[in-house]
N, C-alpha and C. Protein backbone atom coordinates (compact mmCIF):
# COMPACT_ATOMS: atom_id res chain seq x y z
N UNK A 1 6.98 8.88 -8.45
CA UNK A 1 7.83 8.80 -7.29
C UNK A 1 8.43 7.41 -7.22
N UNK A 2 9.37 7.48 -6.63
CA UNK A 2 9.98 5.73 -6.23
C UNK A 2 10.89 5.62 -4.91
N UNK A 3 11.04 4.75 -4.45
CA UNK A 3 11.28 3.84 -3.09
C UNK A 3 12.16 3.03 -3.46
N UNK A 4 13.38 3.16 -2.73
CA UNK A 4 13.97 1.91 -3.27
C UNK A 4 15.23 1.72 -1.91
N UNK A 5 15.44 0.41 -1.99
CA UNK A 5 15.60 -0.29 -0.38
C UNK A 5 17.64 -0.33 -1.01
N UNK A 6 18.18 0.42 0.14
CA UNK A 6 19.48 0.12 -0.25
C UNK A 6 20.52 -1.23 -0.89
N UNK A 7 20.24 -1.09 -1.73
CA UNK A 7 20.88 -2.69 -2.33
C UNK A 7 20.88 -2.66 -4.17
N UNK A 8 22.11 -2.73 -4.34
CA UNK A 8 22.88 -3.00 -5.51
C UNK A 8 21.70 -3.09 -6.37
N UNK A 9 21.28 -4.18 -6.66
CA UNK A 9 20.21 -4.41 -7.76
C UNK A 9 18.98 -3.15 -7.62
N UNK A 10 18.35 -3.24 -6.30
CA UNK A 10 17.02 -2.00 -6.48
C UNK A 10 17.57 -0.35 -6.63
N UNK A 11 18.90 -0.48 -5.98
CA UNK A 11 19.05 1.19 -6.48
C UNK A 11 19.36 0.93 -8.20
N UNK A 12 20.00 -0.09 -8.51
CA UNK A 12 20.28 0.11 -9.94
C UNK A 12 18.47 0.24 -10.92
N UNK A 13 17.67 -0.59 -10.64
CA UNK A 13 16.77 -0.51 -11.44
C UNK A 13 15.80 1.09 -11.02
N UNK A 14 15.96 1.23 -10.10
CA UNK A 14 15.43 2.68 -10.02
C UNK A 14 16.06 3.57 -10.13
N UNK A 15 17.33 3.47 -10.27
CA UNK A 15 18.19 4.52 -10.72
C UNK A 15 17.75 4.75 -12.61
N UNK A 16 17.14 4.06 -13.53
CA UNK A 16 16.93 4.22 -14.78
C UNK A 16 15.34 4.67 -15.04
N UNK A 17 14.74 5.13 -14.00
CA UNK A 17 13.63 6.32 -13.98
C UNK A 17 13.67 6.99 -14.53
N UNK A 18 14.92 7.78 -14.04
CA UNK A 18 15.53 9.08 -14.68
C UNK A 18 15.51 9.21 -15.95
N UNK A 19 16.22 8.75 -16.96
CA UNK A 19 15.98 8.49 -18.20
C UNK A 19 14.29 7.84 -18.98
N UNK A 20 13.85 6.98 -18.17
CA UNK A 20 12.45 6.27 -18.36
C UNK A 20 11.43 7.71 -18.58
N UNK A 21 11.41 8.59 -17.36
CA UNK A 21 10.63 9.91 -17.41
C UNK A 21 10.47 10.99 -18.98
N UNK A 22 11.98 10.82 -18.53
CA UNK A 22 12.25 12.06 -19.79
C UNK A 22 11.71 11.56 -20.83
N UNK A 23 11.97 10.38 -21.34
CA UNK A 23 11.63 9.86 -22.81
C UNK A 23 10.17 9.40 -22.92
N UNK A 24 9.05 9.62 -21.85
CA UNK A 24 7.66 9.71 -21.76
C UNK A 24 6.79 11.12 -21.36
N UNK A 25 8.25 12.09 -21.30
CA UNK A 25 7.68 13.07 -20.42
C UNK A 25 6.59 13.10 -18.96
N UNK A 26 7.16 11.93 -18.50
CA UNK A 26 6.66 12.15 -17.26
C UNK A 26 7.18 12.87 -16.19
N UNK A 27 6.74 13.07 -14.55
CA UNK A 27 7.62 14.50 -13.33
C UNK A 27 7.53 13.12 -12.71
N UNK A 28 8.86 13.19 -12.34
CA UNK A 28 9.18 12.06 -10.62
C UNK A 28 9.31 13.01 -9.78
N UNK A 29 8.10 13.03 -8.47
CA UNK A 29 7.82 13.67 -8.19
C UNK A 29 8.39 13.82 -6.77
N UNK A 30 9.38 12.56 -6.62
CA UNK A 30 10.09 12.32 -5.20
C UNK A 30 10.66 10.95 -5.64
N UNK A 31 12.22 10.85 -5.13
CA UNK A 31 12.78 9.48 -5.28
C UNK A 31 13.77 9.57 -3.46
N UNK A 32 13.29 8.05 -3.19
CA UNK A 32 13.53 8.21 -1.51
C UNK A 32 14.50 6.31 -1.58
N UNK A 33 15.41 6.63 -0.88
CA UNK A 33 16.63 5.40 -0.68
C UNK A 33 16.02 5.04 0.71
N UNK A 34 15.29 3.87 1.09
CA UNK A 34 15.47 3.30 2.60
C UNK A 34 16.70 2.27 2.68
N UNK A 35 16.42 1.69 4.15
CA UNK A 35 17.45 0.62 4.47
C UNK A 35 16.98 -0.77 3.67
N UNK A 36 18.36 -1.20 3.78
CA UNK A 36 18.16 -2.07 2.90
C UNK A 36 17.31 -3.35 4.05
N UNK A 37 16.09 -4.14 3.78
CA UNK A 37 15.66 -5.21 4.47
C UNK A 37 14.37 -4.21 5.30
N UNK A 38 14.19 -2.94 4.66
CA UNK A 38 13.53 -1.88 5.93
C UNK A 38 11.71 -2.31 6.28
N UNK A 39 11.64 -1.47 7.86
CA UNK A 39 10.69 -2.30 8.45
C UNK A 39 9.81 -0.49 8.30
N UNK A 40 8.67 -1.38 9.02
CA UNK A 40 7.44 -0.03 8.86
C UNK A 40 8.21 1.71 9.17
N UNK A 41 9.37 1.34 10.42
CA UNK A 41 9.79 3.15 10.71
C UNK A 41 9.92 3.45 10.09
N UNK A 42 11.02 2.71 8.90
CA UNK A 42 11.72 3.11 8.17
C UNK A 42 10.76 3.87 6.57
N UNK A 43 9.47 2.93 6.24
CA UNK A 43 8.69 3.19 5.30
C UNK A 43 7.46 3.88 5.31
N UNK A 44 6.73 4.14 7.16
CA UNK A 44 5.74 5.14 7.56
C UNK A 44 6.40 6.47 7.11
N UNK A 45 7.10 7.07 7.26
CA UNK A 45 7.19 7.63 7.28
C UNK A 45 6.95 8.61 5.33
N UNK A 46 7.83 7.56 4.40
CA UNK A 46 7.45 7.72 3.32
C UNK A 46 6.15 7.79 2.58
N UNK A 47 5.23 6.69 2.90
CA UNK A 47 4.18 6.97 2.90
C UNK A 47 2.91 7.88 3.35
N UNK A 48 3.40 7.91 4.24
CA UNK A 48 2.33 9.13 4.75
C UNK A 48 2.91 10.82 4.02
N UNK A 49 4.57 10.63 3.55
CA UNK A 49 4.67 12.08 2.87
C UNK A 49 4.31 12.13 1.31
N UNK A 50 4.28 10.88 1.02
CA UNK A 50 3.48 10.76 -0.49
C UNK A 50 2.00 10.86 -0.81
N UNK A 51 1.45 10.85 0.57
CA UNK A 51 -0.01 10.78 0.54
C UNK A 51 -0.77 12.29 0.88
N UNK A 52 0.73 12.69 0.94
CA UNK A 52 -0.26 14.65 1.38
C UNK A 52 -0.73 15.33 0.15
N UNK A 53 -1.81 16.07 -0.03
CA UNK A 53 -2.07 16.47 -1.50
C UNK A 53 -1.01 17.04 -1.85
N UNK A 54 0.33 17.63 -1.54
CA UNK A 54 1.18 18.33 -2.60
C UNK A 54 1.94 17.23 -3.73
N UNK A 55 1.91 16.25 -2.91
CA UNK A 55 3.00 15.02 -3.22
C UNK A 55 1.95 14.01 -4.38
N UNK A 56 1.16 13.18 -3.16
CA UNK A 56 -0.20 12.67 -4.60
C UNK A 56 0.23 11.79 -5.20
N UNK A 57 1.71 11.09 -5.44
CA UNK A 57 1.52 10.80 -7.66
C UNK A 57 0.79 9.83 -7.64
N UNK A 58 0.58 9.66 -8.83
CA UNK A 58 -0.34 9.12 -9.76
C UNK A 58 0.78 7.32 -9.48
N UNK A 59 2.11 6.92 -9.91
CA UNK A 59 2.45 6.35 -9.54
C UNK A 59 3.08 6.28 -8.61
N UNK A 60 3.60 5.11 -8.07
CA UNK A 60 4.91 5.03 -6.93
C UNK A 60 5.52 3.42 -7.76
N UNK A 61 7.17 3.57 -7.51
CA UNK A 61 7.57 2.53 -8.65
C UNK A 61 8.54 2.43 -7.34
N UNK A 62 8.64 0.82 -6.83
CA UNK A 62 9.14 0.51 -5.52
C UNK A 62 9.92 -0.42 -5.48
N UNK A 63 11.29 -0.01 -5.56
CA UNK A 63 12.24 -1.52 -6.04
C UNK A 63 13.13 -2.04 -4.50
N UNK A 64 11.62 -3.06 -4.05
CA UNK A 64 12.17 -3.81 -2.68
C UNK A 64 12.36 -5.09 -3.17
N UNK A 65 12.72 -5.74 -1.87
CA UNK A 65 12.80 -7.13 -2.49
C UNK A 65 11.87 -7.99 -1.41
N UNK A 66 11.61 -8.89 -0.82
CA UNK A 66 9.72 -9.77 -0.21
C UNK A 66 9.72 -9.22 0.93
N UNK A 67 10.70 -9.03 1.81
CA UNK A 67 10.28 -7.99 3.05
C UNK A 67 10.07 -6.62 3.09
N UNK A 68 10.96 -6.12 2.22
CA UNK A 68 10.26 -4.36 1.77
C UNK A 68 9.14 -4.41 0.99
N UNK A 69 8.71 -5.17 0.38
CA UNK A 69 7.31 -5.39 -0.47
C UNK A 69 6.11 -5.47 1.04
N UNK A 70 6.33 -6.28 1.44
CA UNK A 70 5.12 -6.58 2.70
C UNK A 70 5.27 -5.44 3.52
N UNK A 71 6.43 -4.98 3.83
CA UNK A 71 6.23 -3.58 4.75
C UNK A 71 5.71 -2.42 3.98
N UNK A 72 5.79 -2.55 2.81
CA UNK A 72 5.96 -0.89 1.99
C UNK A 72 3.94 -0.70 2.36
N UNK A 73 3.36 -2.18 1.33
CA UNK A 73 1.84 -2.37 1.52
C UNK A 73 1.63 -1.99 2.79
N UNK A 74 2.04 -2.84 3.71
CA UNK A 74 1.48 -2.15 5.49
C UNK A 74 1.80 -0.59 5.36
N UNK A 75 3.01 -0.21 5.17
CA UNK A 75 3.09 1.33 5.15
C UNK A 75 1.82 2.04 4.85
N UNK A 76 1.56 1.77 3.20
CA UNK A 76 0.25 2.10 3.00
C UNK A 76 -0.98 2.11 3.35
N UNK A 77 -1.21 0.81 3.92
CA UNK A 77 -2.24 1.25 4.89
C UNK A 77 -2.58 1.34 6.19
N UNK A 78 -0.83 1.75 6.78
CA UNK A 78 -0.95 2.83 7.90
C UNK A 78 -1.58 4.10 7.47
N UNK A 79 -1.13 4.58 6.25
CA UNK A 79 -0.83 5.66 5.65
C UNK A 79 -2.36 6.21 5.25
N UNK A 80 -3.03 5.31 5.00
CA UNK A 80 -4.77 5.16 4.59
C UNK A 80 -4.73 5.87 3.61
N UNK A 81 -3.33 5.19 2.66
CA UNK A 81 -3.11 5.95 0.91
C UNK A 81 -2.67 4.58 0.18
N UNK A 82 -3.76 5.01 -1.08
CA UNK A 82 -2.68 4.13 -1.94
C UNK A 82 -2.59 4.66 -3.62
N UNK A 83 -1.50 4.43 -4.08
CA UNK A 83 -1.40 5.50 -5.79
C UNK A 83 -2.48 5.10 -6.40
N UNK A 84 -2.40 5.78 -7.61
CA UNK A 84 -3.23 5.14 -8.29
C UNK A 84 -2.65 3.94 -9.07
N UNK A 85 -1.62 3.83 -9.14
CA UNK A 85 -0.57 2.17 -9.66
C UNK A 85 0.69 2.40 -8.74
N UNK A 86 0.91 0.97 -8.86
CA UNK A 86 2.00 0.77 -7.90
C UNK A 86 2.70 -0.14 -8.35
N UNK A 87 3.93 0.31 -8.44
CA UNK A 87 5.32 -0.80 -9.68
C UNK A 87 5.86 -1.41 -8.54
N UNK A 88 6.02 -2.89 -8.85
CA UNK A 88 7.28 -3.41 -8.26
C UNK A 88 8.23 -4.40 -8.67
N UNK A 89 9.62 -4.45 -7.82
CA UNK A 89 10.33 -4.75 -8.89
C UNK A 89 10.24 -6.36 -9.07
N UNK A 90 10.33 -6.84 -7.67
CA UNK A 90 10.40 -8.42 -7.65
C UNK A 90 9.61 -9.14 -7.08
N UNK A 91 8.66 -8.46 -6.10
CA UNK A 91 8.18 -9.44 -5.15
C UNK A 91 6.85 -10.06 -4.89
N UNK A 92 6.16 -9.30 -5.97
CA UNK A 92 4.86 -9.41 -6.93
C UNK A 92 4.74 -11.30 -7.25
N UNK A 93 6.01 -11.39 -8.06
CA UNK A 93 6.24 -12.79 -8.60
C UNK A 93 6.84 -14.01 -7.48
N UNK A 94 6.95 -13.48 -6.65
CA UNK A 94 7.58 -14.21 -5.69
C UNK A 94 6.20 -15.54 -4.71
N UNK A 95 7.06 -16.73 -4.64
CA UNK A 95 5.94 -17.35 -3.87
C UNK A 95 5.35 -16.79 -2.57
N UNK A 96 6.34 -16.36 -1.91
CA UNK A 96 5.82 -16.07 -0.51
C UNK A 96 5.06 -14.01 -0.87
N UNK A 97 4.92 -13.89 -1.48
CA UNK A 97 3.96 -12.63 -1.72
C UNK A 97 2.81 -12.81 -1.11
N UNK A 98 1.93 -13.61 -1.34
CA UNK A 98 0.49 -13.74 -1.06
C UNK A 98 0.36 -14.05 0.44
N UNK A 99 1.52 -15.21 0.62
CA UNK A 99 1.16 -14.96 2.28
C UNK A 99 1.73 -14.24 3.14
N UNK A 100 3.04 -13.13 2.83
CA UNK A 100 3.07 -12.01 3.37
C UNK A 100 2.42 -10.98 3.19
N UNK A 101 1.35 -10.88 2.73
CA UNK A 101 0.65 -9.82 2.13
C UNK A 101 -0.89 -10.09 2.59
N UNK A 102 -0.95 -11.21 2.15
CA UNK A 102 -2.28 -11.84 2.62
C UNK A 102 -3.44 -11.31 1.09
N UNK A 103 -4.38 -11.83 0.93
CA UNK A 103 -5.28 -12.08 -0.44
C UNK A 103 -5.67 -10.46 -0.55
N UNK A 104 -6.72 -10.09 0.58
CA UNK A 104 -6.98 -8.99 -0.03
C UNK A 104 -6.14 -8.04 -0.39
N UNK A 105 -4.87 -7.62 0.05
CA UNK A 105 -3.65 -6.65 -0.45
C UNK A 105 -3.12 -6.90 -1.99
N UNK A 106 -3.18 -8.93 -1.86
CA UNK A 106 -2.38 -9.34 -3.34
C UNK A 106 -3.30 -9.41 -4.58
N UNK A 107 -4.55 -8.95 -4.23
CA UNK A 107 -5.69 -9.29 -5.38
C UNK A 107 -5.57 -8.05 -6.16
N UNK A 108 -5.53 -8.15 -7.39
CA UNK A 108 -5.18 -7.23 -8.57
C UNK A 108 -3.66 -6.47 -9.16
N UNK A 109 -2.72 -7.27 -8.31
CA UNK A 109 -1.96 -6.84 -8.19
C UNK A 109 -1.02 -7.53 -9.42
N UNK A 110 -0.37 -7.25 -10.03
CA UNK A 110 0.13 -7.86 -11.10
C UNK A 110 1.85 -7.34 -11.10
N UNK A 111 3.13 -8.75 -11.16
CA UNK A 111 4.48 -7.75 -11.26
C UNK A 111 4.90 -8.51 -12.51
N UNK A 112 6.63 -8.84 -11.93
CA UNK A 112 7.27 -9.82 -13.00
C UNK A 112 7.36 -11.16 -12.60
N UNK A 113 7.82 -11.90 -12.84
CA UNK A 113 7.83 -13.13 -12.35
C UNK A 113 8.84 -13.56 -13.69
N UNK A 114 9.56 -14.63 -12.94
CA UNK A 114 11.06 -15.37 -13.52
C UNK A 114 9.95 -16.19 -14.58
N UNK A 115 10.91 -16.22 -16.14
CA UNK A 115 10.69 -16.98 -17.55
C UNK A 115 11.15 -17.74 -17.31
N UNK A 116 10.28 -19.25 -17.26
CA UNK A 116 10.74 -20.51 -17.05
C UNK A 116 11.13 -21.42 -18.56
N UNK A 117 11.55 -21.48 -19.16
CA UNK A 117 11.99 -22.28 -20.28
C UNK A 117 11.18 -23.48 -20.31
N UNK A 118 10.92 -24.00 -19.23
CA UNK A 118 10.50 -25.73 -19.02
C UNK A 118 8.61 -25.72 -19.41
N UNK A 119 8.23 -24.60 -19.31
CA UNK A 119 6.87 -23.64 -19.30
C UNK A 119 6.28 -24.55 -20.22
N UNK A 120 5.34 -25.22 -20.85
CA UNK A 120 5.05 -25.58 -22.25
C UNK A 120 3.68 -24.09 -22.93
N UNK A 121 4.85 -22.97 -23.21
CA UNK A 121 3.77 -22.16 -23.95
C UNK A 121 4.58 -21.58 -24.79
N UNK A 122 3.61 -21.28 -26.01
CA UNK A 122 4.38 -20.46 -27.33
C UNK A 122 3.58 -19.40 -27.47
N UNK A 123 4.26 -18.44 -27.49
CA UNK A 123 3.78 -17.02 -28.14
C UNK A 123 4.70 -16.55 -29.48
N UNK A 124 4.39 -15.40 -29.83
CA UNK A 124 5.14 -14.39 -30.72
C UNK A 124 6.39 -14.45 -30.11
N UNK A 125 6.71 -14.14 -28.83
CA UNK A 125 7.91 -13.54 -28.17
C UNK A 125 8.56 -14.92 -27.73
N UNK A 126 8.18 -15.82 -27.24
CA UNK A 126 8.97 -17.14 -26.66
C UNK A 126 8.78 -18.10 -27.66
């Protein structure tokens, strides 16, 4: 399933699900557009319809940006659901994550975070 907050960049990266599925054979099992900047009305409501056994998935892939990230989590546990993984697009990496979220929500939680050039590390890939 995926969530994604009206705005240019998050509908674009969740708009390539579609294709992502097919070529893993995975079922998207619901794809839902909120407002863009959206607050708990707007995301209770999603959550609690992803959390009924018909609905269930296994993921939810959620392309907000730091205020739809902190509401989507509260959603969830209005919702007293959470997937079994949970994608996101930006706000994982973001400084203010942890303290809109607060520790126990941000602990295990892993996203992307911006490649700094200035970094001093070498891998295979950099």
């Amino acid at each position: 399933s995926s969530v994604w907050e009206d705005a240019s960049f998050t509908r674009g990266v969740c708009a390539a699900l579609d294709a992502l599925a097919a070529d893993h054979g995975l079922e998207i099992k619901s794809q839902t557009e909120v407002p863009s900047s959206p607050s708990g009305e707007d995301l209770d409501p999603v959550a609690r319809n992803l959390s009924l056994s018909k609905m269930n998935p296994d993921v939810v892939v959620t392309c907000v940006y730091d205020k739809g990230c902190a509401e989507w989590i509260a959603s969830l546990r209005r919702a007293k659901w959470t997937p079994k993984g949970q994608v996101f697009t930006v706000c994982v990496g973001m400084d203010s994550f942890l303290e809109a979220v607060g520790a126990s929500d941000a602990m295990y939680m892993t996203g992307i975070s911006p490649w700094d050039p200035s970094l001093p590390m070498k891998d295979d890939v950099v």
